[in-house]
N, C-alpha and C. Protein backbone atom coordinates (compact mmCIF):
# COMPACT_ATOMS: atom_id res chain seq x y z
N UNK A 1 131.94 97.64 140.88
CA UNK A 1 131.83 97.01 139.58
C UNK A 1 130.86 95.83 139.64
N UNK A 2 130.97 95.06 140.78
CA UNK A 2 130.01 94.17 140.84
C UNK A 2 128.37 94.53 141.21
N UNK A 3 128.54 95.55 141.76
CA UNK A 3 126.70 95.98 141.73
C UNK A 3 126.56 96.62 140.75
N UNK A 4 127.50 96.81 139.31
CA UNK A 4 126.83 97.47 138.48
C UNK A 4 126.29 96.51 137.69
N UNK A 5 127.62 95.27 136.96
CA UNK A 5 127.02 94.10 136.82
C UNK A 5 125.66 93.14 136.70
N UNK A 6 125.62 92.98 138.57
CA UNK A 6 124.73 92.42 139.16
C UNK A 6 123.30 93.53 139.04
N UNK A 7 123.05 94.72 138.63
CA UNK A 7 122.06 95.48 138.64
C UNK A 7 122.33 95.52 137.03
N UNK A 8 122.61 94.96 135.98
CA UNK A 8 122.19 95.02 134.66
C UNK A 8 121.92 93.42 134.65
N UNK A 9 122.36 92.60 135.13
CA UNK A 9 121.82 91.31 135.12
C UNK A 9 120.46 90.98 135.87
N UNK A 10 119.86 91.70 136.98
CA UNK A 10 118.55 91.44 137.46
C UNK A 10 117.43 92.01 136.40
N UNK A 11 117.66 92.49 135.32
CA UNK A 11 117.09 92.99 134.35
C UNK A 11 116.72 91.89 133.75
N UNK A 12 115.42 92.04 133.34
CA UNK A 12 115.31 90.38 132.24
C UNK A 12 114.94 90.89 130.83
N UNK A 13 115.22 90.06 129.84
CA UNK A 13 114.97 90.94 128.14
C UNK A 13 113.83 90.92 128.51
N UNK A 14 113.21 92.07 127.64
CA UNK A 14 111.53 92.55 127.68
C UNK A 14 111.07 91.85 126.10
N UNK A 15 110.98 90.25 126.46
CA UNK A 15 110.58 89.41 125.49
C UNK A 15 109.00 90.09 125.26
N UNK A 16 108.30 90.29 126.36
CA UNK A 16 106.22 90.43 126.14
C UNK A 16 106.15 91.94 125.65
N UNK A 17 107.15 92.94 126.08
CA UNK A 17 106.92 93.68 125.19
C UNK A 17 107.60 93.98 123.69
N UNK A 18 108.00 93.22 123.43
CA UNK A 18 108.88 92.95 121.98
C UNK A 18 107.76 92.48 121.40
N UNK A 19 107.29 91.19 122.39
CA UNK A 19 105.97 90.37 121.31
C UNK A 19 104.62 91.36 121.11
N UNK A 20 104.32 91.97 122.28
CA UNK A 20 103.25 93.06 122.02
C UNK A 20 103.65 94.21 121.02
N UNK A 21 104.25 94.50 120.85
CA UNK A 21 104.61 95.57 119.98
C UNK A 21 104.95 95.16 118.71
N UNK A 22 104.94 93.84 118.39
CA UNK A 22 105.39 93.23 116.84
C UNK A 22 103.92 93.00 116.50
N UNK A 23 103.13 92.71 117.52
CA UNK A 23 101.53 92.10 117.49
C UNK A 23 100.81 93.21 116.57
N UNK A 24 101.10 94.38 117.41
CA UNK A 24 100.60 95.58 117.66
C UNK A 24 100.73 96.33 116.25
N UNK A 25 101.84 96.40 115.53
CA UNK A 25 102.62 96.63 114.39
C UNK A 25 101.84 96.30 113.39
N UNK A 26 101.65 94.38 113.68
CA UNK A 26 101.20 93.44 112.42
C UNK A 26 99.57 93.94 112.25
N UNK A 27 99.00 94.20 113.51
CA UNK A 27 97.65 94.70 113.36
C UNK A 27 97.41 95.99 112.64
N UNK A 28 98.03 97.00 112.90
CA UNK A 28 98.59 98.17 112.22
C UNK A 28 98.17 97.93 110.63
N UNK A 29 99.47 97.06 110.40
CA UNK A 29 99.56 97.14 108.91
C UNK A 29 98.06 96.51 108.66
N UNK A 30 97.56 95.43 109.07
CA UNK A 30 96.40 94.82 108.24
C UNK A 30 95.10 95.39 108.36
N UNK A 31 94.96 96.39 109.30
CA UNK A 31 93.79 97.39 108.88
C UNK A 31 94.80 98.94 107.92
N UNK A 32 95.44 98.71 107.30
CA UNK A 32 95.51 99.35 106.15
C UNK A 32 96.38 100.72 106.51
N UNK A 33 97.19 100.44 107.68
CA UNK A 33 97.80 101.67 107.97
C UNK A 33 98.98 102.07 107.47
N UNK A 34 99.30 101.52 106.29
CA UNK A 34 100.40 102.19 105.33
C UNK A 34 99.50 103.10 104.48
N UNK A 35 97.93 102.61 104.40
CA UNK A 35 97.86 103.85 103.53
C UNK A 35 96.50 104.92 104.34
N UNK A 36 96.06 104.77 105.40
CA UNK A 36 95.41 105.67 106.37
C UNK A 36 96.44 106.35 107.82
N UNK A 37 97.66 106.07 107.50
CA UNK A 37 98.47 106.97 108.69
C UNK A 37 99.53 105.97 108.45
N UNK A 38 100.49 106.29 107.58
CA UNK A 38 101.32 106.11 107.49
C UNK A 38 102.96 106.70 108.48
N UNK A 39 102.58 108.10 108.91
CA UNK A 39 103.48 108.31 109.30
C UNK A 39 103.40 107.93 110.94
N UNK A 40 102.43 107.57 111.58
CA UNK A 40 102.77 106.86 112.83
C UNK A 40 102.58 105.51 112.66
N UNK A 41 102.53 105.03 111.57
CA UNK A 41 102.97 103.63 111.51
C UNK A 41 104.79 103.44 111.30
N UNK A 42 105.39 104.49 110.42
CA UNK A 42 106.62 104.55 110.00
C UNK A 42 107.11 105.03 111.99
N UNK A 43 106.11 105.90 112.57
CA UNK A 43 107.40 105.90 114.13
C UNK A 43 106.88 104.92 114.51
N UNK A 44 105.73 103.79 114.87
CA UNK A 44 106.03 103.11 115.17
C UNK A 44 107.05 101.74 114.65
N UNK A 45 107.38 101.52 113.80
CA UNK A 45 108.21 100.76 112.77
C UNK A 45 109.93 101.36 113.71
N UNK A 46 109.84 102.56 113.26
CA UNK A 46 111.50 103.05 113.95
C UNK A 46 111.55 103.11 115.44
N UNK A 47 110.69 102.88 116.01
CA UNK A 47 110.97 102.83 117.60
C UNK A 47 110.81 101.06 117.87
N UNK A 48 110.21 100.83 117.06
CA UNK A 48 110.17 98.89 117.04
C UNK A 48 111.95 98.41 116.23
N UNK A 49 112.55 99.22 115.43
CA UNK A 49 113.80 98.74 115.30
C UNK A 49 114.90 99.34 116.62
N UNK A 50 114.49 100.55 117.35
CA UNK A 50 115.66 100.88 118.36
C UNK A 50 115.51 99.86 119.46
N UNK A 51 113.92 99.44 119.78
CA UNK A 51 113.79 98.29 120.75
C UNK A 51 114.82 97.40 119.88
N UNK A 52 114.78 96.86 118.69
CA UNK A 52 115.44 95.57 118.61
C UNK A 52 117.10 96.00 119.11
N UNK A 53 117.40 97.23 118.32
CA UNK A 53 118.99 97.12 118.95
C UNK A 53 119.33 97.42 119.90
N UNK A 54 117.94 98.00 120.86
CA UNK A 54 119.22 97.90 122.04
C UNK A 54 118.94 96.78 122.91
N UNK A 55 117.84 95.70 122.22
CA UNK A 55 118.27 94.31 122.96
C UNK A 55 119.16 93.51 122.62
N UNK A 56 119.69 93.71 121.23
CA UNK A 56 120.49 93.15 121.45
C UNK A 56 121.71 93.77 121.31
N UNK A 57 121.98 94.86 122.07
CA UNK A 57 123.08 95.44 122.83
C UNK A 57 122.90 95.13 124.32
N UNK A 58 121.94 94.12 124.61
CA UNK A 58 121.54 93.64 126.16
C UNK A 58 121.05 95.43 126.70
N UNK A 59 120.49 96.11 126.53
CA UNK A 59 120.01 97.33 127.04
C UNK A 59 118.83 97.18 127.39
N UNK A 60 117.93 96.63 128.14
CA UNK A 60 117.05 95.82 128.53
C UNK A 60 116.23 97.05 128.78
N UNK A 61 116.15 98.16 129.67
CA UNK A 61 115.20 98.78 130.17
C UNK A 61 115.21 99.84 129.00
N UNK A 62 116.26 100.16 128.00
CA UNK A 62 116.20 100.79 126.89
C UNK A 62 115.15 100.24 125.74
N UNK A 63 115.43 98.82 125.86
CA UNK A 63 114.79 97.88 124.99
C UNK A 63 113.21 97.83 125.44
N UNK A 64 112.80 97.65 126.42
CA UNK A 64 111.22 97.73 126.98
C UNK A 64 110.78 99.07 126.61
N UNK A 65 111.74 100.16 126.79
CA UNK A 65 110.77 101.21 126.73
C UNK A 65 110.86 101.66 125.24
N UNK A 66 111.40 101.54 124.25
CA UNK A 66 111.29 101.41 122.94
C UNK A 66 109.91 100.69 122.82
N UNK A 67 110.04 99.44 123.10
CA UNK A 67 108.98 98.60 122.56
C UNK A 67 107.98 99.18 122.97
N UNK A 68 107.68 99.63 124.16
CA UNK A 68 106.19 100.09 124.72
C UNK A 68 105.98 101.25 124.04
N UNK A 69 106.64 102.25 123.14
CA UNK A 69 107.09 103.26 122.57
C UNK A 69 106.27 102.91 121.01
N UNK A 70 106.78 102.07 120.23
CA UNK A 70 106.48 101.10 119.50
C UNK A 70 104.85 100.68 119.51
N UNK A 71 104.81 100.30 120.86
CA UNK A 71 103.51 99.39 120.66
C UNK A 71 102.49 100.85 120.66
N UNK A 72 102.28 101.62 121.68
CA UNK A 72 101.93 102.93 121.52
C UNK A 72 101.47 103.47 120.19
N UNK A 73 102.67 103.98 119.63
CA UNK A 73 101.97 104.47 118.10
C UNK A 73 102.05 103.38 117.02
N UNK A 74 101.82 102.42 117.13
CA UNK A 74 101.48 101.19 116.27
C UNK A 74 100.10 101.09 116.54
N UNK A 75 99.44 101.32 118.09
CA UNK A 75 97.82 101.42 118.25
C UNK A 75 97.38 102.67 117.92
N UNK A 76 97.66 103.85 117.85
CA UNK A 76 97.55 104.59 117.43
C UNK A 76 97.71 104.61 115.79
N UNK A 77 98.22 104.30 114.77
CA UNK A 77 98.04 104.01 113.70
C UNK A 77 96.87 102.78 113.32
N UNK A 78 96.79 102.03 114.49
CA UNK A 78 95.43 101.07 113.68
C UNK A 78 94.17 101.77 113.88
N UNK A 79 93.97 102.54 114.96
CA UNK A 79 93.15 103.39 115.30
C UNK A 79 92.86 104.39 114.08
N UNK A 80 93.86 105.18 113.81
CA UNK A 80 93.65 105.53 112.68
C UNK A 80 93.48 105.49 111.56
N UNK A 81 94.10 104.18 110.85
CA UNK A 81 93.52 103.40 109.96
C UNK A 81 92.00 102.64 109.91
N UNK A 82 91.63 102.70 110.65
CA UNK A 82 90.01 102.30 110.67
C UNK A 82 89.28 103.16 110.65
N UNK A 83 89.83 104.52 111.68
CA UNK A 83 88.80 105.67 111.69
C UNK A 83 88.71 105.73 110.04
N UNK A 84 89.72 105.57 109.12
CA UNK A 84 90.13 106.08 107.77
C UNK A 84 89.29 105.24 106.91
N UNK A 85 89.01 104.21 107.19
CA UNK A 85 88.27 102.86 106.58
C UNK A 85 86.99 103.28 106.49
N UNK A 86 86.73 103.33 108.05
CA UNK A 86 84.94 104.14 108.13
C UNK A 86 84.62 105.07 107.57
N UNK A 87 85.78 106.30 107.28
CA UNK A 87 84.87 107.37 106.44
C UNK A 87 85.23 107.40 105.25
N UNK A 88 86.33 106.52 104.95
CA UNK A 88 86.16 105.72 103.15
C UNK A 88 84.67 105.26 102.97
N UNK A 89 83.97 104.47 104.14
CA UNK A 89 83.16 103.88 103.89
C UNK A 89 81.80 104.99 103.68
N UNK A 90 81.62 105.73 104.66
CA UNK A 90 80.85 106.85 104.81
C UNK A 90 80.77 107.66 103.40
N UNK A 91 81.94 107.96 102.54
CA UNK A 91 82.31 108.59 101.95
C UNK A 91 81.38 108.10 100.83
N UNK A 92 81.24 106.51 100.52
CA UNK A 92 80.94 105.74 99.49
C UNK A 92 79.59 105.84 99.68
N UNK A 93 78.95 105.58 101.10
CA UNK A 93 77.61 105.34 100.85
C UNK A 93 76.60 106.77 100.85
N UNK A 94 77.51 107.64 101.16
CA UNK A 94 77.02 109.20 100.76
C UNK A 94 77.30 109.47 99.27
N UNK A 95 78.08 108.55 98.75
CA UNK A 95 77.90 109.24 96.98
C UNK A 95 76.78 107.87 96.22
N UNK A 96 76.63 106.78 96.75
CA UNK A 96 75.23 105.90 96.39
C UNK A 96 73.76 106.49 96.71
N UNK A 97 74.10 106.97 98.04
CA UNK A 97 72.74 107.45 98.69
C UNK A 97 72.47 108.52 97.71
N UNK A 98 73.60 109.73 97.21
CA UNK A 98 72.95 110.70 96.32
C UNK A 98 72.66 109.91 94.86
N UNK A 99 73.48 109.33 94.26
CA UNK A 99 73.00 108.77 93.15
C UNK A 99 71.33 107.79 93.44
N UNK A 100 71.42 107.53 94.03
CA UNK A 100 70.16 106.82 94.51
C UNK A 100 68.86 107.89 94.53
N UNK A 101 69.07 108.98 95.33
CA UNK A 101 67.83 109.96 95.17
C UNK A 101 67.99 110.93 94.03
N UNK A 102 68.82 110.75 93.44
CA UNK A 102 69.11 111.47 91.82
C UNK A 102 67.98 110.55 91.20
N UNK A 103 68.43 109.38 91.08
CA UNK A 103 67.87 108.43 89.75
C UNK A 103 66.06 108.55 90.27
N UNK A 104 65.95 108.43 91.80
CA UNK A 104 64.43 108.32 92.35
C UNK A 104 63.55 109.96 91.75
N UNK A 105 64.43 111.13 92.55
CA UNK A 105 63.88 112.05 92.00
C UNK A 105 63.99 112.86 90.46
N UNK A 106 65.13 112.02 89.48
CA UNK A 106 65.25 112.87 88.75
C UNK A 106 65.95 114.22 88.67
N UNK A 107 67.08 113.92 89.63
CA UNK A 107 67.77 115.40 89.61
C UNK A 107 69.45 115.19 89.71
N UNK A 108 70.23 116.25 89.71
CA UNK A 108 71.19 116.30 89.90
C UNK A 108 71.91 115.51 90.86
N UNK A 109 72.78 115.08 91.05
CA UNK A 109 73.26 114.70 92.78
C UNK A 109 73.87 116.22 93.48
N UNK A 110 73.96 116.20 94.85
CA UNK A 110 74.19 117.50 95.12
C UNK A 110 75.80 117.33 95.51
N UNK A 111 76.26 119.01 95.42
CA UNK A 111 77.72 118.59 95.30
C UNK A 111 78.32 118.06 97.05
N UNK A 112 79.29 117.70 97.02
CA UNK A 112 79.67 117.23 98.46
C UNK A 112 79.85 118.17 99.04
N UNK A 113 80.09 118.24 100.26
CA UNK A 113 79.77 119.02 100.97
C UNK A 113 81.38 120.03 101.65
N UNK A 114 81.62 120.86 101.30
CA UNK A 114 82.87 121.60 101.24
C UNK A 114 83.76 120.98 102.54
N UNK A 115 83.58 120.81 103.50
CA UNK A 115 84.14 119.76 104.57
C UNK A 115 84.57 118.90 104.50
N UNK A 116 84.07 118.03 103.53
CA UNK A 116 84.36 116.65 103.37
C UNK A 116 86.22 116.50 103.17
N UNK A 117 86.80 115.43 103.47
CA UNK A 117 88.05 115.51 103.07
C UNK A 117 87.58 114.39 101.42
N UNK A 118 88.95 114.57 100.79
CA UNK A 118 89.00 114.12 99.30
C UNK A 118 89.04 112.36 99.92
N UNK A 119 88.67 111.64 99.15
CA UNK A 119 89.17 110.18 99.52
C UNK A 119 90.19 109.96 99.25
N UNK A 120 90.97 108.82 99.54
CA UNK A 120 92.58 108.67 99.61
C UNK A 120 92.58 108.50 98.13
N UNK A 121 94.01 109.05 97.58
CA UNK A 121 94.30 108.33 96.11
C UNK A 121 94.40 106.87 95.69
N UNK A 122 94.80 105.98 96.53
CA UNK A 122 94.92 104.70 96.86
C UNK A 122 93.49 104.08 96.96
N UNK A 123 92.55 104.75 97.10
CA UNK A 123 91.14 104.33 97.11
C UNK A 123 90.27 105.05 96.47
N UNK A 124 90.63 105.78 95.55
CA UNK A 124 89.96 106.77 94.43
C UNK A 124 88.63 105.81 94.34
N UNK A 125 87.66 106.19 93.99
CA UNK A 125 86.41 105.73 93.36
C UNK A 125 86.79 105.83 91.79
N UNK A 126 86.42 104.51 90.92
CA UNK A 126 86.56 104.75 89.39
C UNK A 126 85.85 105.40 88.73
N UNK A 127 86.07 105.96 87.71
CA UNK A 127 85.19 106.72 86.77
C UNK A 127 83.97 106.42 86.49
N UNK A 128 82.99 107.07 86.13
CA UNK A 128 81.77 106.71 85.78
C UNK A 128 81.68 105.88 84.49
N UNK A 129 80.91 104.40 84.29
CA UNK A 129 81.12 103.73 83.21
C UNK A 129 80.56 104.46 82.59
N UNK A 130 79.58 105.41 82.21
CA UNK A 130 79.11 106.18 81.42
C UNK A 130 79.33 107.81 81.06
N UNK A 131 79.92 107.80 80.81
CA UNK A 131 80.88 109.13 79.89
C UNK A 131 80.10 110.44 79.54
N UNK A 132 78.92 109.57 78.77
CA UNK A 132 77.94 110.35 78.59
C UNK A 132 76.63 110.81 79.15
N UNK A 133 76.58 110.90 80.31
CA UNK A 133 75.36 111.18 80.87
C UNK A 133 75.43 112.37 81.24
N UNK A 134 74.07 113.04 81.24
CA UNK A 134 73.65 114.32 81.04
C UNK A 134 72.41 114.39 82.07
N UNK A 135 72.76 115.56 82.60
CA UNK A 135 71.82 116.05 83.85
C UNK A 135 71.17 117.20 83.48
N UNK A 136 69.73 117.47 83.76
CA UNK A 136 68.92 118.42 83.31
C UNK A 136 69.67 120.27 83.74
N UNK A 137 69.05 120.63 83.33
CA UNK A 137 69.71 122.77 83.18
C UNK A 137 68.94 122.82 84.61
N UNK A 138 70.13 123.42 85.16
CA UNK A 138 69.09 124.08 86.13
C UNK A 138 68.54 125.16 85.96
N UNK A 139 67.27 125.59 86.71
CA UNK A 139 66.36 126.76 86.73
C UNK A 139 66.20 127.76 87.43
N UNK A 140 67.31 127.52 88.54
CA UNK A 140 67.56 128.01 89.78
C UNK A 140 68.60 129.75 89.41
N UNK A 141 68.54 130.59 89.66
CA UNK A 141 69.21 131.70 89.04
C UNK A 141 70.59 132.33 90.38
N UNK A 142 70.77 131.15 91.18
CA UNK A 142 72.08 131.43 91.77
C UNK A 142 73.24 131.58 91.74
N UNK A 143 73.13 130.87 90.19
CA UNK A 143 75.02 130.66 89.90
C UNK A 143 75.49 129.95 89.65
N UNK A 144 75.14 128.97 90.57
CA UNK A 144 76.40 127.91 90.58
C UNK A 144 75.78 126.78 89.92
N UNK A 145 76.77 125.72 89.34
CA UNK A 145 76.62 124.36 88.72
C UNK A 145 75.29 123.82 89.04
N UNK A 146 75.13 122.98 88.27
CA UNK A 146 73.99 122.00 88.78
C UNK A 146 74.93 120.39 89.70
């Protein structure tokens, strides 16, 4: 009984990985990962609450490896939230760049490109202030839209 004791007491709380993994979390959220990967922000969130209880159920090596668990896909969600940022961003300056050689050459913009993913709803692009604008007929006898 006493070396079981004495072998849960040489254990020390895993205070640096509690703090790394709350760090890790807070970074998460502020590159925008509730709304670019939400769902490994939500496991990291639930493996950052089993670290908290089983420290303080004193479960110390339960509690570290939660947290490192935690901190894990909490970097993995900021990671992904930025990749998500950049091709928000990509996304934007590929629909300027076509409006841009529309207005230069006088033509249609071309449609996006079937690959593309949709942009997030949370970051929709707004409507065109102009309602009414009108793009020339095409002449082209393929079919499809201008």
């Amino acid at each position: 009984m006493l070396l079981l004791l004495g072998g849960c007491a040489s254990t020390p709380p895993p205070t640096d990985a509690m703090t790394q993994a709350r760090d890790m979390l807070d970074a998460a959220r502020s590159a925008q990962a509730p709304i670019f990967a939400p769902l490994d922000l939500g496991t990291a969130q639930a493996r950052y609450a089993l670290a908290q209880q089983a420290l303080a159920g004193k479960h110390y090596d339960s509690a570290r490896r939660y947290a490192n668990e935690a901190e894990a896909a909490a970097e993995l969600a900021r990671a992904k939230a930025e990749l998500g940022q950049l091709r928000e961003q990509i996304r934007q300056r590929t629909r300027q760049n076509a409006e841009l050689s529309s207005r230069l050459l006088g033509t249609a913009p071309a449609p996006a490109p079937a690959d593309a993913a949709p942009p997030s709803p949370a970051l929709a692009p707004a409507p065109a202030s102009s309602a009414t604008q009108t793009y020339p007929a095409s002449t082209s006898s393929s079919g499809g839209a201008p």
